[in-house]
C-alpha atoms as a PDB file:
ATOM      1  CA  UNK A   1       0.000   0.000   0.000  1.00  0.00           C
ATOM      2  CA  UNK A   2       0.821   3.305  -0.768  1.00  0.00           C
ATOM      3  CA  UNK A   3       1.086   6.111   1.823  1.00  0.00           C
ATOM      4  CA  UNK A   4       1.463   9.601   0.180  1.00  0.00           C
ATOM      5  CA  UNK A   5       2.750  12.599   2.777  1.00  0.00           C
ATOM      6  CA  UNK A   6       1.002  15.666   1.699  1.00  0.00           C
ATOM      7  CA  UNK A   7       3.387  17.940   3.135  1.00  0.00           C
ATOM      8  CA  UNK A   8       6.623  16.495   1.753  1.00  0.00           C
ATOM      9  CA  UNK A   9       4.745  15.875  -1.540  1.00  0.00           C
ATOM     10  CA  UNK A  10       6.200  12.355  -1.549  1.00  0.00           C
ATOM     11  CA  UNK A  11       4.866   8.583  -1.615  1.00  0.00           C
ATOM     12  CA  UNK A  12       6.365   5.910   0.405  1.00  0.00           C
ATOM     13  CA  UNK A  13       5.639   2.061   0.251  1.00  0.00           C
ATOM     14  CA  UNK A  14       4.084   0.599   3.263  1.00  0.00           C
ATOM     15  CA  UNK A  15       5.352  -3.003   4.075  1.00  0.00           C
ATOM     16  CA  UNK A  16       2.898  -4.335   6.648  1.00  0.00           C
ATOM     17  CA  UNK A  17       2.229  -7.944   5.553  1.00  0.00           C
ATOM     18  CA  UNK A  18       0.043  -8.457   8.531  1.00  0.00           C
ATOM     19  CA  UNK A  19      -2.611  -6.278   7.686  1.00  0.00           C
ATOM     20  CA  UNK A  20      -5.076  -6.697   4.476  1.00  0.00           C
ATOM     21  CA  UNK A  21      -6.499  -3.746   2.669  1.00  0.00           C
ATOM     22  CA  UNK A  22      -9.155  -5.327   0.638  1.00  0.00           C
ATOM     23  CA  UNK A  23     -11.582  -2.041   0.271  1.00  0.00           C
ATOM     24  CA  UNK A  24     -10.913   0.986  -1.649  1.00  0.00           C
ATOM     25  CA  UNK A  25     -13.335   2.686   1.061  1.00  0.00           C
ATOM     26  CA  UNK A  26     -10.871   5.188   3.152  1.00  0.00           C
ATOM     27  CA  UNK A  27     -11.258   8.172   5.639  1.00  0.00           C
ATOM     28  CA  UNK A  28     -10.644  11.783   3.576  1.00  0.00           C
ATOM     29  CA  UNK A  29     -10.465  14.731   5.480  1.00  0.00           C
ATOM     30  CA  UNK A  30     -11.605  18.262   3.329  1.00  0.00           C
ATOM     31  CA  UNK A  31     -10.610  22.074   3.894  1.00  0.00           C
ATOM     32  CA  UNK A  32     -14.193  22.898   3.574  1.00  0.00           C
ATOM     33  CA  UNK A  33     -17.452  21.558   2.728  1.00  0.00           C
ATOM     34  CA  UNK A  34     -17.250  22.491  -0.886  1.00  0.00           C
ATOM     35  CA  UNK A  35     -14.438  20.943  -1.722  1.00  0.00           C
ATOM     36  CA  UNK A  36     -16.149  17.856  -0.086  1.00  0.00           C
ATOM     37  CA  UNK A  37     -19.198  18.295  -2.308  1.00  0.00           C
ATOM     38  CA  UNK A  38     -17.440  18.631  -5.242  1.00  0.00           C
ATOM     39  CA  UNK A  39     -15.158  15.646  -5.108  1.00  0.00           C
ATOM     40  CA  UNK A  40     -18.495  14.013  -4.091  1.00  0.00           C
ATOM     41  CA  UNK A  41     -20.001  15.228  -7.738  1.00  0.00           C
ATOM     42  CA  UNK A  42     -17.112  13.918  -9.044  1.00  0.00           C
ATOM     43  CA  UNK A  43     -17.223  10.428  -7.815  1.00  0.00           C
ATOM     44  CA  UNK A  44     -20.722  10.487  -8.882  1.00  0.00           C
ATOM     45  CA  UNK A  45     -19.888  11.690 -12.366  1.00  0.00           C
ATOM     46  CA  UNK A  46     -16.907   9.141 -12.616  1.00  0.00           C
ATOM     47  CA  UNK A  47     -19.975   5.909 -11.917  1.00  0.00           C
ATOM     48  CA  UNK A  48     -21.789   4.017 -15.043  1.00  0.00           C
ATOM     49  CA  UNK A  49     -25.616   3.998 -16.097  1.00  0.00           C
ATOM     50  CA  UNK A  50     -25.654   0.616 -14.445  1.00  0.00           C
ATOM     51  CA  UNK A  51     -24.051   1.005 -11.267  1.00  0.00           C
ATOM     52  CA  UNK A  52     -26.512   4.108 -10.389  1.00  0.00           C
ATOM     53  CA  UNK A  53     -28.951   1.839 -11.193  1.00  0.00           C
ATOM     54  CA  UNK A  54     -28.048  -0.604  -8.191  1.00  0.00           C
ATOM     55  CA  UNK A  55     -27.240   2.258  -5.861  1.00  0.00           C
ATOM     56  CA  UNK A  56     -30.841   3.189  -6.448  1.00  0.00           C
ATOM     57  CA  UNK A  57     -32.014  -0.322  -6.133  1.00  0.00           C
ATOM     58  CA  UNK A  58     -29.750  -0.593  -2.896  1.00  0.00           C
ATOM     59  CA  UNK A  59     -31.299   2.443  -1.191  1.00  0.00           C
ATOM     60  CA  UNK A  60     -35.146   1.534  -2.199  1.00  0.00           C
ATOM     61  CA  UNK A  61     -34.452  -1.958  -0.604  1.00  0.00           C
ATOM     62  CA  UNK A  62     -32.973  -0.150   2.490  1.00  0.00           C
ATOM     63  CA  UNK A  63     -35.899   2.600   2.975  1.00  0.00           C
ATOM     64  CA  UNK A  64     -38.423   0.122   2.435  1.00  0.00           C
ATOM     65  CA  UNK A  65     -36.928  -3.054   4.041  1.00  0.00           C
ATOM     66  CA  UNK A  66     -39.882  -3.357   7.030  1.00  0.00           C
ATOM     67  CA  UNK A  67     -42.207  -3.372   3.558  1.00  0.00           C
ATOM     68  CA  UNK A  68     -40.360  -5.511   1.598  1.00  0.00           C
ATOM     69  CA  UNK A  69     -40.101  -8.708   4.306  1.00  0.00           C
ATOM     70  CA  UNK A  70     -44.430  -8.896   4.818  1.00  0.00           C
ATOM     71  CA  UNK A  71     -44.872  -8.552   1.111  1.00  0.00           C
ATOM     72  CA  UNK A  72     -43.601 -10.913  -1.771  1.00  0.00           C
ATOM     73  CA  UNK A  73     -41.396  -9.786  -4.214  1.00  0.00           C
ATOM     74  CA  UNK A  74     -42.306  -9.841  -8.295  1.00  0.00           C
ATOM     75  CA  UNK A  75     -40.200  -8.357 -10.849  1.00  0.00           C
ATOM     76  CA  UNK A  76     -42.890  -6.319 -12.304  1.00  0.00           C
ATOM     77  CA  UNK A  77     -42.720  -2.248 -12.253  1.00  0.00           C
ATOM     78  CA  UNK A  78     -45.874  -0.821 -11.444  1.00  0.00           C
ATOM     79  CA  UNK A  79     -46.726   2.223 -11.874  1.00  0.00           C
ATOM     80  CA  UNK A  80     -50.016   3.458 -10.175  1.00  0.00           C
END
C-alpha cells in the first residue's frame, strides 16, 4: 500500500504484511465543505448507467426493508 505525505509531496511504500487492505473505502479529510461536495459530484460523475442503477435499487431496498419482508417480491414495475 501506498502512503502519500502531503506535506513532503512524496509517496512511500508501506510493508505491513500483517494487515489486508481489501476495500478501496478510506477516511478523507476536506478544507471545507465544498471541496467535499465537489469531489463528491465527481465520484458520482466518474460511476456508469448501471451502477446508479443498483445504488438506487440498494437504497429503495434499504428505505423500504420493514415493507419488503411482509410482502412478496415480483419483478414487475408498477406504476399506479
Amino acid at each position: 500500500m501506498k502512503k502519500y505525505n502531503k506535506n513532503t509531496e512524496e509517496i512511500k511504500e508501506l510493508n505491513d504484511s500483517s494487515v489486508s487492505y481489501q476495500t478501496k473505502n478510506r477516511i478523507r479529510f476536506y478544507n471545507s465543505f465544498e471541496e467535499e461536495a465537489e469531489d463528491n459530484y465527481k465520484h458520482l460523475a466518474s460511476l456508469n448507467a448501471e451502477q446508479h442503477l443498483i445504488n438506487a435499487k440498494n437504497l429503495i431496498e434499504r428505505v423500504f426493508s420493514n415493507y419488503l419482508k411482509d410482502n412478496k417480491r415480483s419483478n414487475r414495475i408498477n406504476f399506479s
